[in-house]
Protein backbone atom coordinates (compact mmCIF):
# COMPACT_ATOMS: atom_id res chain seq x y z
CA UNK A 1 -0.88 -25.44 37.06
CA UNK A 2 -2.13 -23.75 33.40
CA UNK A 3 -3.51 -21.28 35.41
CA UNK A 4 -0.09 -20.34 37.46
CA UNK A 5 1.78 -20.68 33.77
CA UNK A 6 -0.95 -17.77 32.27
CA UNK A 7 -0.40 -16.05 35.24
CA UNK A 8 3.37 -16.18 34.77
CA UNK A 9 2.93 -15.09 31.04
CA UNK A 10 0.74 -12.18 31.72
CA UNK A 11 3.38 -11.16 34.26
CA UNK A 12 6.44 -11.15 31.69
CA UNK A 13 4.03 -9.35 29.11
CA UNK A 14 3.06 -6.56 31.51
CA UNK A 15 6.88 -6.25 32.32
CA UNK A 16 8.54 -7.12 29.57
CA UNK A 17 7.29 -6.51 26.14
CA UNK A 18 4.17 -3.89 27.68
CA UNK A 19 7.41 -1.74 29.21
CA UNK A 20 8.16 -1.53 25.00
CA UNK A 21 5.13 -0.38 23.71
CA UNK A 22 4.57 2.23 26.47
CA UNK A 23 8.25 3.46 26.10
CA UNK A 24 11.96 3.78 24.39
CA UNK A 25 13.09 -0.03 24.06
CA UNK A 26 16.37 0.50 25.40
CA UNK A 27 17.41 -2.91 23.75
CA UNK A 28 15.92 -2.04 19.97
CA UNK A 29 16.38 1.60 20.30
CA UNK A 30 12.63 1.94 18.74
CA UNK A 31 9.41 3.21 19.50
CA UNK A 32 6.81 1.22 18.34
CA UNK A 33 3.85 3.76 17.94
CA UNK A 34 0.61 4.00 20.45
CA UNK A 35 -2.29 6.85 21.22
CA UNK A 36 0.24 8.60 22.85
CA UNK A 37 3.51 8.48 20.95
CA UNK A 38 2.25 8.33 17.24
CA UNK A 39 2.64 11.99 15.56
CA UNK A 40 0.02 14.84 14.98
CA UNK A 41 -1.66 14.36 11.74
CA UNK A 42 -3.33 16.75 9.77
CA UNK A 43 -5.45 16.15 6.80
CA UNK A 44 -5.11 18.41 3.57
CA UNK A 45 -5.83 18.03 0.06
CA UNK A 46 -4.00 15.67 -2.81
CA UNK A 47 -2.97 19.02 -4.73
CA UNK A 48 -0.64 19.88 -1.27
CA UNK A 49 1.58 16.70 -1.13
CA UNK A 50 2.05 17.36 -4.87
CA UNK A 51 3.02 21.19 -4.12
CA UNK A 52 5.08 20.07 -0.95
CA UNK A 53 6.97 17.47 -3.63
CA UNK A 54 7.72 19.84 -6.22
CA UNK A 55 9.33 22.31 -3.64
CA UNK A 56 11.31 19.39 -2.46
CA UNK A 57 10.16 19.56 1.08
CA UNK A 58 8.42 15.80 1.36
CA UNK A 59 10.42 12.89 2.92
CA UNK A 60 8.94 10.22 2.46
CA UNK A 61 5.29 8.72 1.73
CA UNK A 62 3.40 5.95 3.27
CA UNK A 63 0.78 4.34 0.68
CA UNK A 64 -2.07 2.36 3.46
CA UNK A 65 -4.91 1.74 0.46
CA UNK A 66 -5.87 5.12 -1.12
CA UNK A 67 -5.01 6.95 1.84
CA UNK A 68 -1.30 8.63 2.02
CA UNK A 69 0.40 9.75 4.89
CA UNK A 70 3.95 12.48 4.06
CA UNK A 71 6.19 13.76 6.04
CA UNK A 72 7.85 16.93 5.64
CA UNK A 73 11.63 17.30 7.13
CA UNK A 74 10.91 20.93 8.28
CA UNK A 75 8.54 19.41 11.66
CA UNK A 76 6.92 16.49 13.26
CA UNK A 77 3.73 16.49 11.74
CA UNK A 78 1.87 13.85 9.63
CA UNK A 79 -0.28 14.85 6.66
CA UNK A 80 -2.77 12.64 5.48
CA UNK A 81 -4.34 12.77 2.06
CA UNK A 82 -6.62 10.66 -0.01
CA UNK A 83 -6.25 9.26 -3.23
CA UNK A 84 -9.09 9.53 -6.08
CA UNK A 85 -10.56 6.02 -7.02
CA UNK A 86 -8.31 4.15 -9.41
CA UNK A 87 -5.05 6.41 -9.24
CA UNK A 88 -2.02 6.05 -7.80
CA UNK A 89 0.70 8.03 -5.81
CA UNK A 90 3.02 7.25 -8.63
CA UNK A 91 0.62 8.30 -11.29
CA UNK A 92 -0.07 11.33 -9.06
CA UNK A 93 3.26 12.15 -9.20
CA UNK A 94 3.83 11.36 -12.42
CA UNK A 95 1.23 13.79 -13.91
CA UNK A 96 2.30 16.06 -11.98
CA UNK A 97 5.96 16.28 -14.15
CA UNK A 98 7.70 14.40 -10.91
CA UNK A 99 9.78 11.42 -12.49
CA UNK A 100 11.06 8.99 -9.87
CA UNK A 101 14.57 10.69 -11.47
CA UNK A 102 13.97 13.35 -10.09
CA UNK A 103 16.23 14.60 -6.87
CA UNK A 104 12.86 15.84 -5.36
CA UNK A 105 10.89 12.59 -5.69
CA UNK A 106 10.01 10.98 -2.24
CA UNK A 107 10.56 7.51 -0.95
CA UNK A 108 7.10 5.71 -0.93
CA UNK A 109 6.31 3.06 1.01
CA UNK A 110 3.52 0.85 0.04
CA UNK A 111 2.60 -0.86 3.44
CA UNK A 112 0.06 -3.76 3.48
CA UNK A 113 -2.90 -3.86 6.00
């Protein structure tokens, strides 16, 4: 009997929520990222986010640790860039003469591992 029951679960998964990850959810209208949907990401220097910021080109920043990921609204791409030991984005920006004021600073989001 358990072993019909796991069966039956696997079965649903594969279906069910595995049809999500590999594909648009029709019912959440989201695309929850995997190898082959998450975006190109290319890895450049702290001093370019802070360029990108002050031209007013970066959307919004993702904070995982001391790495940062950015996004530009001119393409798809992901830019990764690493923090130096004991800073932060917001002191980054900050020293940078980009107040949180300012029309050009970008959302952050601090995400937790």
């Amino acid at each position: 009997m358990k072993a019909i029951m796991l069966l039956g679960l696997i079965t649903l998964y594969t279906l069910g929520i595995g049809a999500c990850i590999q594909c648009d959810c029709p019912a959440q209208n989201t695309r929850i990222p995997t190898a082959t949907n998450a975006p190109d990401t290319q890895s450049v220097p702290l001093g370019q986010l802070v360029e990108a910021v002050k031209q007013g080109h970066v959307n919004r920043i993702e904070v995982h640790g001391d790495i940062l990921y950015y996004y530009l609204a001119s393409n798809d791409l992901r830019y990764e860039t690493k923090l130096e030991k004991g800073t932060t984005v917001y002191e980054v920006l900050k020293d940078n003469g980009i107040a949180p004021d300012d029309s050009r600073y970008p959302k952050i989001e601090v995400l937790v591992p």
